[in-house]
Protein backbone atom coordinates (compact mmCIF):
# COMPACT_ATOMS: atom_id res chain seq x y z
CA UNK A 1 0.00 0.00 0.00
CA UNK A 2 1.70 3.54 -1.03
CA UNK A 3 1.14 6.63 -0.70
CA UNK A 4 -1.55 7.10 -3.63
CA UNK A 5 -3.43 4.20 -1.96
CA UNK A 6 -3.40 5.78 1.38
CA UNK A 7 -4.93 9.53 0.06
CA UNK A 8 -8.91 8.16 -0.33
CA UNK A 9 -8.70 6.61 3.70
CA UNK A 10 -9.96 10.05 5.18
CA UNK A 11 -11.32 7.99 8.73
CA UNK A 12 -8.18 6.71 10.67
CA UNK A 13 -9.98 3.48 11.61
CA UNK A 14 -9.82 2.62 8.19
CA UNK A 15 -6.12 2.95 7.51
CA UNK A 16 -5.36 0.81 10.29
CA UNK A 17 -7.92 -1.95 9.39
CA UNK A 18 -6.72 -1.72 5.46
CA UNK A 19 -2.97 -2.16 6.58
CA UNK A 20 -1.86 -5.97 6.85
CA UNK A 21 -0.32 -7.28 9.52
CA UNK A 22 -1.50 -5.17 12.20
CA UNK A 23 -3.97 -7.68 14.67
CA UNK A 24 -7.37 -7.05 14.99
CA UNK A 25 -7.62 -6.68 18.35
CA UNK A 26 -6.06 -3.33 18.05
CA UNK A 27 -9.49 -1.74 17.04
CA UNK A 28 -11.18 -2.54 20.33
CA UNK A 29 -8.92 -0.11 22.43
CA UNK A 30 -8.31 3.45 22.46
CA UNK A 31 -4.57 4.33 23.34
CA UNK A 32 -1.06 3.90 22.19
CA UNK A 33 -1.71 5.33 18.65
CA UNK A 34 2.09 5.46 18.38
CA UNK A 35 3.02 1.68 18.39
CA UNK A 36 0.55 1.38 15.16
CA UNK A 37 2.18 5.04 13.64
CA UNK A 38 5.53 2.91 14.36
CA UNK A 39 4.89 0.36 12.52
CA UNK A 40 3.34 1.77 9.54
CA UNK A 41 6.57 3.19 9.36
CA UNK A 42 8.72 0.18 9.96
CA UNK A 43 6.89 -0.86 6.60
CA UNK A 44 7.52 2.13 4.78
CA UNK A 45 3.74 2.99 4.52
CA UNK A 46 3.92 7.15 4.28
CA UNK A 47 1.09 9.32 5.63
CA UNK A 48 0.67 12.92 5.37
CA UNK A 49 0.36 15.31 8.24
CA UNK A 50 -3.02 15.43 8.33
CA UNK A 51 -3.95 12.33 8.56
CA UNK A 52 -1.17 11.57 11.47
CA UNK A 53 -3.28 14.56 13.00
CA UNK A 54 -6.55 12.68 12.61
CA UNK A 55 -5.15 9.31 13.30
CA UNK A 56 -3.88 10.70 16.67
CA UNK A 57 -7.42 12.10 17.63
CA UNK A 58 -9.43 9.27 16.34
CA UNK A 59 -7.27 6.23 16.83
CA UNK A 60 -8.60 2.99 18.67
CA UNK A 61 -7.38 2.32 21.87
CA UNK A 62 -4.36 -0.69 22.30
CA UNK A 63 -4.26 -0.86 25.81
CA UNK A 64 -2.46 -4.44 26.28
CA UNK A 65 -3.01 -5.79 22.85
CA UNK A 66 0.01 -5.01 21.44
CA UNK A 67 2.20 -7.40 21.34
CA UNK A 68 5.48 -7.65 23.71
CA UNK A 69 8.47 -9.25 24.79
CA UNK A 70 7.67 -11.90 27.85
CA UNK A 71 8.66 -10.50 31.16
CA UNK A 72 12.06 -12.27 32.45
CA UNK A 73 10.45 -14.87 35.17
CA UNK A 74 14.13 -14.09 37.19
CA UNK A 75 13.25 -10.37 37.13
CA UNK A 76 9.77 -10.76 38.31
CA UNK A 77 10.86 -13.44 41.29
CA UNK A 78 13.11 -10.96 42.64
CA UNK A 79 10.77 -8.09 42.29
CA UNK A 80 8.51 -10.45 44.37
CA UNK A 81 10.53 -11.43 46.49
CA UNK A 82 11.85 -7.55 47.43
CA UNK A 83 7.94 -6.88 48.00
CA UNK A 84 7.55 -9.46 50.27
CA UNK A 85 10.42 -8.36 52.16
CA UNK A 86 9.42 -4.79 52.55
CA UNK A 87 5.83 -6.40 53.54
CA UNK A 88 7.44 -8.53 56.26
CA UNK A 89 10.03 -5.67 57.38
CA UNK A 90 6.70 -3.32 57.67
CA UNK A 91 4.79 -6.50 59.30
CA UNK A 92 7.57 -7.01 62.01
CA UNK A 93 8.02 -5.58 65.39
CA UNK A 94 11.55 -3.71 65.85
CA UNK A 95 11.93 -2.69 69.60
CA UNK A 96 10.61 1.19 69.30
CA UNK A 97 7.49 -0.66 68.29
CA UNK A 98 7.16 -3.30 70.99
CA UNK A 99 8.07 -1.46 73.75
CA UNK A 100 5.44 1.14 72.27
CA UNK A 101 2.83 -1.14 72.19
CA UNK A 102 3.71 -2.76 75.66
CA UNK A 103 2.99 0.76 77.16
CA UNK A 104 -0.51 1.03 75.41
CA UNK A 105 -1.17 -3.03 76.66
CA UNK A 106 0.50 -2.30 80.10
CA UNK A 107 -2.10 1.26 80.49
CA UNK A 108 -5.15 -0.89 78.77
CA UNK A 109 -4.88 -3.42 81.53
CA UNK A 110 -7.12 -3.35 84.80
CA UNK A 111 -5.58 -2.37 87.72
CA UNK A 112 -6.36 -4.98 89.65
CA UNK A 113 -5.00 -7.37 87.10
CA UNK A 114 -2.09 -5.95 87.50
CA UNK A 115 -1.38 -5.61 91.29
CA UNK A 116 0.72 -8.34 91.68
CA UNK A 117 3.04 -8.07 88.28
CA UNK A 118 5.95 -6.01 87.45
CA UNK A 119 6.50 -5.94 83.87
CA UNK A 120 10.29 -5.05 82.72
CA UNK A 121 11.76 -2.93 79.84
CA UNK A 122 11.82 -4.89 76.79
CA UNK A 123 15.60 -4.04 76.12
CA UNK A 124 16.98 -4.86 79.55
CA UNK A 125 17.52 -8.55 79.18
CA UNK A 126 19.97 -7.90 75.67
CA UNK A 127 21.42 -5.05 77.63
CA UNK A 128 22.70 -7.08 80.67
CA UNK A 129 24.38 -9.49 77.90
CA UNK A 130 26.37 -7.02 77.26
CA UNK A 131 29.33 -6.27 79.61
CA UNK A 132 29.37 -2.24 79.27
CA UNK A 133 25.63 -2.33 80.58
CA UNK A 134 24.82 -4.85 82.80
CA UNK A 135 25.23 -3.50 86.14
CA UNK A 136 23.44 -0.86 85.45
CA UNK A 137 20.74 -3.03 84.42
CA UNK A 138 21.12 -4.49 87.58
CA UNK A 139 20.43 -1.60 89.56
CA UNK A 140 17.53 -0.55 87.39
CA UNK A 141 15.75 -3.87 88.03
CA UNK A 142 16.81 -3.18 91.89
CA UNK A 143 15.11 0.00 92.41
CA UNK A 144 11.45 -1.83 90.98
CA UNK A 145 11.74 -4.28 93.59
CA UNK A 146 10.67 -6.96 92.14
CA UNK A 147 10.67 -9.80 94.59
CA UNK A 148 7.60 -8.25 96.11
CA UNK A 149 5.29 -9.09 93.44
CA UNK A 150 4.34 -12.86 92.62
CA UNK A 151 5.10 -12.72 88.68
CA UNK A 152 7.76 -10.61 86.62
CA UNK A 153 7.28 -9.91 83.23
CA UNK A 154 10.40 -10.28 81.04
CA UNK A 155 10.23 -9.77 77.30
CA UNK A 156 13.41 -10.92 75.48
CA UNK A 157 14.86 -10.03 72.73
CA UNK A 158 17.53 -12.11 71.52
CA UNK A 159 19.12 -13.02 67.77
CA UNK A 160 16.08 -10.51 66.01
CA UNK A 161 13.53 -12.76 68.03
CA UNK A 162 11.13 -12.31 70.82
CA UNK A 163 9.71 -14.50 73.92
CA UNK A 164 9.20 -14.06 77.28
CA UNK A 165 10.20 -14.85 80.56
CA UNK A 166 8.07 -15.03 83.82
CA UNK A 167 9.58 -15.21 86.96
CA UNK A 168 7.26 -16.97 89.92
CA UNK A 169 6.85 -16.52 93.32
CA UNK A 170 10.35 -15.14 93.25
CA UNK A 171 9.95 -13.27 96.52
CA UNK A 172 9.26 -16.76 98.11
CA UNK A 173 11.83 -19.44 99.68
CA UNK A 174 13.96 -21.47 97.26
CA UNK A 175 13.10 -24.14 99.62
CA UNK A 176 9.16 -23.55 99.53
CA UNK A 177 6.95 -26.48 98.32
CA UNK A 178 3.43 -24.93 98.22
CA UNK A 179 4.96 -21.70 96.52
CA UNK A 180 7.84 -22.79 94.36
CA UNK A 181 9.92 -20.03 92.53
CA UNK A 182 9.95 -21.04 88.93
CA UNK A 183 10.73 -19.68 85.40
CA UNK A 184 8.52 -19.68 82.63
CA UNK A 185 9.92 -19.33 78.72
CA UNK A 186 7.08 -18.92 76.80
CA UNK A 187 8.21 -18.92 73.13
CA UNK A 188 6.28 -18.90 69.75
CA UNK A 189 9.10 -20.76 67.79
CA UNK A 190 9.43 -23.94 69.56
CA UNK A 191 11.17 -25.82 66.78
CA UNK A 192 14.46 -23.06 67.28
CA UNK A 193 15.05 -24.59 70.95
CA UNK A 194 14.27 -21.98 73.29
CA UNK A 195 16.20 -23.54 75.34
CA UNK A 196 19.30 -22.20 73.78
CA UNK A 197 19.27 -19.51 76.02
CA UNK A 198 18.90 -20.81 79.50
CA UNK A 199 22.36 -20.38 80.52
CA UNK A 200 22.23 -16.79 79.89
CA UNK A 201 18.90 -16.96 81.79
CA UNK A 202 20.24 -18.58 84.61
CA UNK A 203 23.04 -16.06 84.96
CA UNK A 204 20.93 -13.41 84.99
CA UNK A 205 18.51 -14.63 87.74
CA UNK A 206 21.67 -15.26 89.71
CA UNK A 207 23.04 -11.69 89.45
CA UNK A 208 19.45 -10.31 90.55
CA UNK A 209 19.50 -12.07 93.46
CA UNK A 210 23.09 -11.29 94.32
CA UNK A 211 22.13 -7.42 93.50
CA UNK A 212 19.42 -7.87 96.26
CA UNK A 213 22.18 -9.14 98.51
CA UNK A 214 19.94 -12.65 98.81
CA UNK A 215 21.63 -15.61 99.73
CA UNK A 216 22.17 -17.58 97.07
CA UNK A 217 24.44 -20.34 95.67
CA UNK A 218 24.63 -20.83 91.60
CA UNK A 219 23.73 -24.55 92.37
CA UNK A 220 20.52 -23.19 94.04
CA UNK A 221 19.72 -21.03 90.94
CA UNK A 222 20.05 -23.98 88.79
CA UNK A 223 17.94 -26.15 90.54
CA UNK A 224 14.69 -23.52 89.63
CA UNK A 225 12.40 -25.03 87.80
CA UNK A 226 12.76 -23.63 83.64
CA UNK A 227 9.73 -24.31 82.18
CA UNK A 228 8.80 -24.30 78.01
CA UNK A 229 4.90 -24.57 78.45
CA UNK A 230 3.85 -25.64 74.71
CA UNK A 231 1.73 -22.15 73.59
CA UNK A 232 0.42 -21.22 70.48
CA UNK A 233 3.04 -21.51 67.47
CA UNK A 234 3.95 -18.49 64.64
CA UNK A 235 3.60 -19.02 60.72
CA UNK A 236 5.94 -17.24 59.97
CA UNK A 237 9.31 -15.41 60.99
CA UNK A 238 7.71 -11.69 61.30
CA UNK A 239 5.01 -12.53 64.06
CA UNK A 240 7.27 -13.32 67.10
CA UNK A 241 6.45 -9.70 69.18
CA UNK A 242 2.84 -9.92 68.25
CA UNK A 243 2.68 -13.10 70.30
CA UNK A 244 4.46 -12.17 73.03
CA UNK A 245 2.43 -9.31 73.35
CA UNK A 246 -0.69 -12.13 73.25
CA UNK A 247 1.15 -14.10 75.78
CA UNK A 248 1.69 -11.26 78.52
CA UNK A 249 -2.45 -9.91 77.65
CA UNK A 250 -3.50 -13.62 78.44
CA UNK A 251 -0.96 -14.38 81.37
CA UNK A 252 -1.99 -11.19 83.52
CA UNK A 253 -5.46 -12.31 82.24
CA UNK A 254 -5.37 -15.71 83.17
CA UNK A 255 -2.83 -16.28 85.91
CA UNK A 256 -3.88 -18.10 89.12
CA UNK A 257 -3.68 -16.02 92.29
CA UNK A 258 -1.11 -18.70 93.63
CA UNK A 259 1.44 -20.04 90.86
CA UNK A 260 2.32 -23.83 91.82
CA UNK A 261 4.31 -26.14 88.98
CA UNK A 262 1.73 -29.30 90.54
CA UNK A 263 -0.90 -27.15 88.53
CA UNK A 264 1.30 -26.75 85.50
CA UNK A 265 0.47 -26.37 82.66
CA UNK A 266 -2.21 -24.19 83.56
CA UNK A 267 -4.08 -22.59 80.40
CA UNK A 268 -0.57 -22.47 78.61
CA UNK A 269 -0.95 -24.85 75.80
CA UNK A 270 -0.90 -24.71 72.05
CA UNK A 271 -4.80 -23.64 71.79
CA UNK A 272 -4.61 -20.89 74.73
CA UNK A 273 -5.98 -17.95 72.31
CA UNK A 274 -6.85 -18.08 68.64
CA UNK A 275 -4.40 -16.31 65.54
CA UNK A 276 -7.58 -13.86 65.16
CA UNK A 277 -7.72 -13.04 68.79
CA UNK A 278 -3.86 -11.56 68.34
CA UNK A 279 -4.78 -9.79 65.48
CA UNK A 280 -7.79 -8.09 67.21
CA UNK A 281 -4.85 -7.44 70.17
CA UNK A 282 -2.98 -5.75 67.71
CA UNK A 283 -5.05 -3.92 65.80
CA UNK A 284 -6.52 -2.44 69.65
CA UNK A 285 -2.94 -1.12 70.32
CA UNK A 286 -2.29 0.16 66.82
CA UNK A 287 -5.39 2.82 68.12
CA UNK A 288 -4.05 4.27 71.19
């Protein structure tokens, strides 16, 4: 088709239906006017100004007809895979966000509920690991005085994960029967052995007791009972703080006025609250 052949098609929709090799499906759109100018051109089909004026205000629409190179599968895996970690970075609790939330939990609590715990700051634990700041971690958790309340609240952060430690009837004898000081690790990630950090647990116990000038052996603090109570499990790696979070809103909830391992394991167990009762928790402290 030349140019003497192209002079009679005054209505644009006509010189792209009379020009081969251009799909039909082109004529059901109305953008992109271009990619059909382009190749017109490619096959040496001239137009005059005019009618690349009409053809430009009259064209049908391409909008994904035209034809185009497939989309690399590698390049849209790692685009996927950069989304979903930006969606589980934005999904996951750092510890400005926990310890925010633990205030709104801690204030939304009833007093009464709360009369007998002592709940400690979420970065303590990781800061007494380290040597430049543990005693003065020590003398922050001496001033609370926590051996006069029957459980302590300890959320841990350790290796970008959370659980939490409860410490029982710690203001009682190491000797009692009826009222036996105990440790609870409650930990939604079972299958990474949360037992992995119990030595640094039981050195820390040991240096609160020594910073209340309590007599103590280290034989003594390793004969407390550590218990892993088998609580409701994660899906996946981003969801650790909203469960501990769960676990202390059920525990000060739940907890029997007198904590004895004979009645272990209380309400702890793998269906203690549902996955949409923590997401209702959440989304009540993502209000305040």
């Amino acid at each position: 088709m030349g140019k003497a052949q192209l002079g009679h098609l005054t209505n644009p929709i006509d010189l792209v239906s009379k020009t081969p090799d251009i799909p039909d499906q082109i004529l059901k759109h109305r953008t992109c006017w271009l990619q059909v100018l382009a190749n017109l051109r490619s096959r040496r089909i001239k137009t005059s100004r005019q009618q690349l004026k009409d053809f430009e205000l009259n064209a049908p629409c391409f909008l994904d007809t035209i034809p185009c190179r497939k989309r690399s599968t590698r390049t849209v895996k790692c685009k996927n895979e950069i989304s979903k970690r930006q969606n589980r970075k934005q999904n996951k609790l750092d510890s400005g966000k926990f310890e925010c939330h633990l205030d709104n939990l801690w204030r939304s609590l009833p007093e009464d509920k709360k009369s007998c715990f002592m709940c400690l700051d979420s970065l303590w634990f990781s800061l007494y690991t380290k040597a430049s700041t543990k005693e003065k971690v020590l003398t922050w958790i001496k001033k609370k005085n926590i051996f006069s309340k029957k459980y302590v609240l300890v959320p841990v952060v350790c290796w970008s994960h959370w659980s939490l430690l409860i410490f029982c009837n710690f203001g009682e004898s190491l000797q009692s029967e009826t009222r036996t000081p105990c440790i609870l690790l409650l930990d939604s990630l079972e299958k990474a052995n949360p037992r992995r950090i119990e030595p640094d647990i039981r050195k820390f116990v040991l240096d609160i007791y020594r910073a209340e000038n309590r007599p103590v052996t280290k034989e003594a603090i390793s004969r407390i009972p550590l218990l892993v109570p088998k609580v409701p499990q994660q899906r996946n790696g981003e969801e650790c703080g909203k469960f501990v979070l769960c676990y202390i809103n059920m525990f000060v909830e739940s907890a029997p006025e007198n904590f004895n391992i004979d009645g272990y394991p209380y309400f702890m167990e793998k269906n203690w609250f549902s996955l949409e009762s923590m997401e209702l928790l959440c989304k009540k402290l993502n209000a305040f």
